[in-house]
Every structure is written in structure tokens, then in C-alpha cells.
C-alpha atoms as a PDB file:
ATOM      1  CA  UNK A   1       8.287 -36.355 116.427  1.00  0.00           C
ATOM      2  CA  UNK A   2       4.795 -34.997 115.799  1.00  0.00           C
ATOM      3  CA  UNK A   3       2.674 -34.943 112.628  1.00  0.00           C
ATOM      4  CA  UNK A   4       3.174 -31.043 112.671  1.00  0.00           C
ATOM      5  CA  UNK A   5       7.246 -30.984 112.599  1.00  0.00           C
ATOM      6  CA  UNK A   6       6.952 -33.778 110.319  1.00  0.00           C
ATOM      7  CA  UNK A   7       4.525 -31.938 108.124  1.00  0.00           C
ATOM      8  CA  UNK A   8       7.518 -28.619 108.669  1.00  0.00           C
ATOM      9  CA  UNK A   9      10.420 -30.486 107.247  1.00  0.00           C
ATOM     10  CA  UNK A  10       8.231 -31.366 104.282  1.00  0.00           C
ATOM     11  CA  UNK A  11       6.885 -27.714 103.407  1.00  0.00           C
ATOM     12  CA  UNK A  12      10.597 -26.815 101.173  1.00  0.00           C
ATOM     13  CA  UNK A  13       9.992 -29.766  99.071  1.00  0.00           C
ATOM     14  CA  UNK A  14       6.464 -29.306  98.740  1.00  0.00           C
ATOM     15  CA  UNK A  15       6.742 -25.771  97.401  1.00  0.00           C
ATOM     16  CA  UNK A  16       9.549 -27.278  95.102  1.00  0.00           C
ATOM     17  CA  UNK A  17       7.250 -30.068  94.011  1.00  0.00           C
ATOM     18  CA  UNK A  18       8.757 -32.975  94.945  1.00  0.00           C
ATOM     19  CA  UNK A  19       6.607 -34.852  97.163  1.00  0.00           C
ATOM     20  CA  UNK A  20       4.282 -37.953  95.645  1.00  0.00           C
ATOM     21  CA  UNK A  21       0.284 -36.540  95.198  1.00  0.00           C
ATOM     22  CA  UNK A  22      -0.743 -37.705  98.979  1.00  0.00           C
ATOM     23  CA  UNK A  23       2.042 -36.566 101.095  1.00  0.00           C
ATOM     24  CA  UNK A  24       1.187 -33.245  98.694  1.00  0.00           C
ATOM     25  CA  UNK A  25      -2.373 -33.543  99.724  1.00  0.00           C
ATOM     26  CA  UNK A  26      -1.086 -34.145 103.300  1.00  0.00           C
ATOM     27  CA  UNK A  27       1.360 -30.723 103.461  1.00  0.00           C
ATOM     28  CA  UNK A  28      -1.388 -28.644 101.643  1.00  0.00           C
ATOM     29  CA  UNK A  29      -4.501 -29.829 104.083  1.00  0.00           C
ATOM     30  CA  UNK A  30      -1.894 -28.950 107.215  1.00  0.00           C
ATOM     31  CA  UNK A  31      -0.950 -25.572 105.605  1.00  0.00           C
ATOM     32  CA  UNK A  32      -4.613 -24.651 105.753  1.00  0.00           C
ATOM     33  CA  UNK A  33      -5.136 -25.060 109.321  1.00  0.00           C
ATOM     34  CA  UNK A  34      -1.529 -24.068 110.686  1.00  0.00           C
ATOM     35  CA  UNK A  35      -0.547 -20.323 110.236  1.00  0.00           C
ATOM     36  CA  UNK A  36       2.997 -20.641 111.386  1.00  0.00           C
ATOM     37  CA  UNK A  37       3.428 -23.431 108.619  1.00  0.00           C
ATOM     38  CA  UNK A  38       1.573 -21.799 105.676  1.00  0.00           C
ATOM     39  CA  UNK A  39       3.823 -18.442 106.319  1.00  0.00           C
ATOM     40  CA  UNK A  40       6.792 -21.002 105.883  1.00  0.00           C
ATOM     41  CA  UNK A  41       5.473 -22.452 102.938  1.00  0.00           C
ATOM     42  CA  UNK A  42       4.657 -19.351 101.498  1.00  0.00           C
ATOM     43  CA  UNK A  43       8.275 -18.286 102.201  1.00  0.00           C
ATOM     44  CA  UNK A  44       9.686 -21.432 100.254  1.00  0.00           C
ATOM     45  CA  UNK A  45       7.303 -21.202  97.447  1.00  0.00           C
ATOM     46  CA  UNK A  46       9.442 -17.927  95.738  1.00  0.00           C
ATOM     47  CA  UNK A  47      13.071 -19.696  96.579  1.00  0.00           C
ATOM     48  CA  UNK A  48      11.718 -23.037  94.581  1.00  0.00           C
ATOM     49  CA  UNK A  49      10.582 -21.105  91.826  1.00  0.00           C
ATOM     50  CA  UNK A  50      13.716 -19.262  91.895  1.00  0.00           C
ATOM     51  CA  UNK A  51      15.848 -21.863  91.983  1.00  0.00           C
ATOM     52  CA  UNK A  52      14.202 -23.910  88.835  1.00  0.00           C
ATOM     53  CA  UNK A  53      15.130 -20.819  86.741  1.00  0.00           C
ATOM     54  CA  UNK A  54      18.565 -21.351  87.364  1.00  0.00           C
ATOM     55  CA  UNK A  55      20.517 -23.691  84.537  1.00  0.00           C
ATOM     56  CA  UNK A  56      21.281 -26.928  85.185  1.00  0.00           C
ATOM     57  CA  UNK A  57      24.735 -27.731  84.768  1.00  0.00           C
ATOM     58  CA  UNK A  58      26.262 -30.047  82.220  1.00  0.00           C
ATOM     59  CA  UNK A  59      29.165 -32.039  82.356  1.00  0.00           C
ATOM     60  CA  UNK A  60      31.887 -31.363  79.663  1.00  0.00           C
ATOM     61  CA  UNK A  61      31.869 -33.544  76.228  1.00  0.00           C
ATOM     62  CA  UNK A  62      35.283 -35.032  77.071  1.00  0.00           C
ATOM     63  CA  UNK A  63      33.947 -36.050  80.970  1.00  0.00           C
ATOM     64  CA  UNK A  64      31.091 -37.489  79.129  1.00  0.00           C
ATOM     65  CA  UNK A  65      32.943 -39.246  76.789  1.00  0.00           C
ATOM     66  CA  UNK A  66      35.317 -40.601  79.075  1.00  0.00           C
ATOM     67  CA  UNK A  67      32.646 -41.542  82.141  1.00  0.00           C
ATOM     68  CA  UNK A  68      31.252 -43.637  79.124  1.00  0.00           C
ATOM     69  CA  UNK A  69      34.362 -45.590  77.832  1.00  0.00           C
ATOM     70  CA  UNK A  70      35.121 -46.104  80.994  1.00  0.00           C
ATOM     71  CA  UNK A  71      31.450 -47.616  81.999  1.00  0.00           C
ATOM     72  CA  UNK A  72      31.642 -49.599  78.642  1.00  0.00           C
ATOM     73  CA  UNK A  73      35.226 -51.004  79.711  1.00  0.00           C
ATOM     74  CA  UNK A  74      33.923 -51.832  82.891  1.00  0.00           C
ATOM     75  CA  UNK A  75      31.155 -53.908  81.465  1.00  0.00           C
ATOM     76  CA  UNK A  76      32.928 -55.430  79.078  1.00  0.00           C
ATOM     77  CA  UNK A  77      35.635 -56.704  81.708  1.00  0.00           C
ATOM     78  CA  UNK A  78      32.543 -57.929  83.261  1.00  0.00           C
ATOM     79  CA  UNK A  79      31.596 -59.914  80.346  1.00  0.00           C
ATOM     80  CA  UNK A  80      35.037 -61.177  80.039  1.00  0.00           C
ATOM     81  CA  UNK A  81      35.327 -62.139  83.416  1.00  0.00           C
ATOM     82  CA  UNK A  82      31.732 -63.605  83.404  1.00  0.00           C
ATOM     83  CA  UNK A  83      32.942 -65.947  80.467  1.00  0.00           C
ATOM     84  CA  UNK A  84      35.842 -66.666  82.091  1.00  0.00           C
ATOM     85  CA  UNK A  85      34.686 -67.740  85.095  1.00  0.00           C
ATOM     86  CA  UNK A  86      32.404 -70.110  82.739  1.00  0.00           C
ATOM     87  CA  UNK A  87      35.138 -71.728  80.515  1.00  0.00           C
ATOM     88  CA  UNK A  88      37.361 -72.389  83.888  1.00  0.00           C
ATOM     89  CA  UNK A  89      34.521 -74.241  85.556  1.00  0.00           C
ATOM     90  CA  UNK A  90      33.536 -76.357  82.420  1.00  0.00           C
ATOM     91  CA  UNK A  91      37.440 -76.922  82.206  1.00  0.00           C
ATOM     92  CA  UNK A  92      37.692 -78.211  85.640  1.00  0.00           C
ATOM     93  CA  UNK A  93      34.485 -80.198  85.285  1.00  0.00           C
ATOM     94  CA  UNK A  94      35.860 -81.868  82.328  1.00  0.00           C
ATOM     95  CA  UNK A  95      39.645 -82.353  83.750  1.00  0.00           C
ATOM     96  CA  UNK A  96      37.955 -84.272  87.052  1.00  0.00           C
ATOM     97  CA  UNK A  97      35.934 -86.152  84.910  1.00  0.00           C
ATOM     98  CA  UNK A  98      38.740 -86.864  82.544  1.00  0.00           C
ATOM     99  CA  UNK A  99      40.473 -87.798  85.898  1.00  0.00           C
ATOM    100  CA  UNK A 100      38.458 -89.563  87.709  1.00  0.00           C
ATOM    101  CA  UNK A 101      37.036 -91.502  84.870  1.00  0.00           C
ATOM    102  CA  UNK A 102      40.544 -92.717  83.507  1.00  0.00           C
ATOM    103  CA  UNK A 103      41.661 -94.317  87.066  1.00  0.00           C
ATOM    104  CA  UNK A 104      39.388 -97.379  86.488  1.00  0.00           C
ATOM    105  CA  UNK A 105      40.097 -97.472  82.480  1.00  0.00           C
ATOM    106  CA  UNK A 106      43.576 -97.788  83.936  1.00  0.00           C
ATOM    107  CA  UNK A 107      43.143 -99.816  86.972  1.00  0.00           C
ATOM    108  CA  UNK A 108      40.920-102.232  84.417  1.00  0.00           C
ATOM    109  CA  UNK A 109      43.781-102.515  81.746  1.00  0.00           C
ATOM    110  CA  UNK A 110      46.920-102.754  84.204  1.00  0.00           C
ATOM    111  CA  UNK A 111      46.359-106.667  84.657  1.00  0.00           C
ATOM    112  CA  UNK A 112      46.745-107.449  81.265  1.00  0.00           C
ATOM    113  CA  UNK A 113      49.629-105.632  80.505  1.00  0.00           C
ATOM    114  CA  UNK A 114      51.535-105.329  83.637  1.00  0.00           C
ATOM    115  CA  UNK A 115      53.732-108.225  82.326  1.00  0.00           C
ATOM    116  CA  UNK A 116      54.761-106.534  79.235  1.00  0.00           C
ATOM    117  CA  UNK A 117      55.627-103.236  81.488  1.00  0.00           C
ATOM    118  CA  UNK A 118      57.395-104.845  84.028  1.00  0.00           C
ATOM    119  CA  UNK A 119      57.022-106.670  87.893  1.00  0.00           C
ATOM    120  CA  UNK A 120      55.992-103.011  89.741  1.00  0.00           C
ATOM    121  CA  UNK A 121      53.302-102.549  87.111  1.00  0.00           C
ATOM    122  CA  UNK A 122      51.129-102.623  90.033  1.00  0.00           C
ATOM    123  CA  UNK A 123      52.670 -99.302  91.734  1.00  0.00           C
ATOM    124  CA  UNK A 124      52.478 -97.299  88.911  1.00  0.00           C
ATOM    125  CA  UNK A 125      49.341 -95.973  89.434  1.00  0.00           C
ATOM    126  CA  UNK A 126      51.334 -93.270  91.988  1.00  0.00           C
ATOM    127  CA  UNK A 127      53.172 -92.258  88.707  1.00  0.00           C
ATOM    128  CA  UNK A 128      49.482 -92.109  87.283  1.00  0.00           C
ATOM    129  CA  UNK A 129      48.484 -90.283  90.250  1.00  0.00           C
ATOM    130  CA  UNK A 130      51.959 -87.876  89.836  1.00  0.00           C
ATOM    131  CA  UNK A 131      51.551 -87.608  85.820  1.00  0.00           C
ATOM    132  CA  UNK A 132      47.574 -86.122  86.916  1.00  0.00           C
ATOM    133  CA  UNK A 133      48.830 -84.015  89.201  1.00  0.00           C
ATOM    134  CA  UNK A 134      51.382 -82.452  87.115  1.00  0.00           C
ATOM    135  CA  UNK A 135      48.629 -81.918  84.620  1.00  0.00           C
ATOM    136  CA  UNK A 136      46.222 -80.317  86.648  1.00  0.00           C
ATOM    137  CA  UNK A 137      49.228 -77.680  88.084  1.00  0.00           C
ATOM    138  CA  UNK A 138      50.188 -77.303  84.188  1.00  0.00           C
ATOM    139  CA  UNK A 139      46.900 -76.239  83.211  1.00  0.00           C
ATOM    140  CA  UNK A 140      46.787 -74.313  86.260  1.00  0.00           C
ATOM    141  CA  UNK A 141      50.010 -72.154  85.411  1.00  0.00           C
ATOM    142  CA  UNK A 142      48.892 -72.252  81.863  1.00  0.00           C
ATOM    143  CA  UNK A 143      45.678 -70.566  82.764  1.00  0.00           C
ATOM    144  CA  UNK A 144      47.453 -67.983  84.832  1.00  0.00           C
ATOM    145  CA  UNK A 145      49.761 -67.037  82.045  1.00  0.00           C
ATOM    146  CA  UNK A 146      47.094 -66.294  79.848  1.00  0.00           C
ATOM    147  CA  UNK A 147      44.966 -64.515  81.855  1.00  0.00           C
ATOM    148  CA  UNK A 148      47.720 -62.215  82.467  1.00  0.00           C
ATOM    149  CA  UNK A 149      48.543 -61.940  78.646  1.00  0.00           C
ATOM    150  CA  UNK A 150      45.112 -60.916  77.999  1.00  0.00           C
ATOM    151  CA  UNK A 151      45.228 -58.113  80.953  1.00  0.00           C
ATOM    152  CA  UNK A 152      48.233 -56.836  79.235  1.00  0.00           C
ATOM    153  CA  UNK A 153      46.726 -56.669  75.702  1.00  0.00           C
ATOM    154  CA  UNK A 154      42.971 -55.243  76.828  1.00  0.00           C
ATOM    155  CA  UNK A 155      45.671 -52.294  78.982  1.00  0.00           C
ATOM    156  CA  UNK A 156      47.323 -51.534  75.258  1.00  0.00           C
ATOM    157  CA  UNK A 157      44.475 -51.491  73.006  1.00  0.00           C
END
């Protein structure tokens, strides 16, 4: 494409005013040297002028109003989900932890009272193992049922 039909496509938003100061300075140095492109610029010049009389439409208060509340629900599910995601991570942090640092706690104390418990003391860290798992999908099922509670109550209010 050359400069000039570059310079052409640019000549309506000159006229309307639009262009930064040196693409301005560009169009208007162009316009003095072409004829065909300052007849087309003069041509666009009463159409812009035109056109910024005309008013400028605005939405309705109750588009307004509702665009808004539902930007500022938006956000704020955001936020929710934001802290959340925060409070399930330093949950699961803490259960593994919890976890992992109870195995030797339990693996230390099972020699001195695996005689009081009984001879398959010594297996029982698979019900350990088990009772951990069934923790871990507790909490899981308890944190799904609550997230869905709270969907249900931000969908009333």
C-alpha cells in the first residue's frame, strides 16, 4: 500500500479529529501537495462537523442501573471466589500437614501401646490410612455442600 492511499483512508478521521498531533501533521502536509486528497478532505470536513451536532445517545436509567448491579455482582462473585479459592488451599495445606505430620506421631507411639490394643496393633496403620482418607473425602463433600448453599442464598438475596 502506498503512503498516498494510506494517507486517503486517514483523511475522514482527520477532518473528524481523531488522529494523534503527527499522523495530523502527516494528513495535513499530504493534503497540501495532493489535489485529489484535499478535495476529499474538504468533502469530509462538513459530514464530521455535521455529525458532532448530532446527540449522543444515552442508555436508559433502568439499563444503567442494571449493567451496574450486575458488574458489582460480578465482582463481588469474584471476590468470593478469590477468597475461596484462598481458604481451600490453606485448608488443604493444613489437612496434609495435619496428615502427614501425624503418621510418625503415630508410627512413634504404636510400640508402646500396641500391647494394650491388641497383637495386629502393627496393621492398624491401614485403618489410620482408611480413617485419613475418609476425612479428607468428608471435608471434601462438606466443602461441596456449602459451596452450593452459598450459591443458593447469593441467587435469593
Amino acid at each position: 500500500m502506498s503512503e498516498h492511499d494510506k494517507i486517503r483512508e486517514r483523511l475522514a478521521l482527520a477532518a473528524a479529529g481523531a488522529l494523534t498531533d503527527a499522523e495530523e501533521n502527516q494528513v495535513a502536509e499530504h493534503v497540501r501537495s495532493c489535489i485529489a486528497c484535499s478535495n476529499e478532505f474538504e468533502t469530509w470536513r462538513p459530514i464530521a462537523t455535521e455529525l458532532r451536532r448530532l446527540p449522543t445517545p444515552q442508555p436508559s436509567s433502568w439499563l444503567l442501573q442494571a449493567t451496574l448491579a450486575r458488574a458489582e455482582a460480578k465482582l463481588t462473585e469474584q471476590a468470593e471466589h478469590d477468597w475461596n479459592r484462598r481458604v481451600i488451599t490453606f485448608v488443604v495445606t493444613f489437612a496434609w500437614l495435619l496428615t502427614i505430620g501425624s503418621w510418625p506421631v503415630f508410627d512413634f507411639v504404636s510400640p508402646y501401646f500396641g500391647s494394650l490394643l491388641g497383637p495386629r496393633f502393627g496393621h492398624t496403620w491401614m485403618s489410620f490410612a482408611a480413617f485419613s482418607t475418609l476425612e479428607w473425602f468428608a471435608g471434601g463433600v462438606a466443602a461441596v455442600m456449602l459451596a452450593i448453599r452459598q450459591r443458593g442464598e447469593r441467587r435469593l438475596a
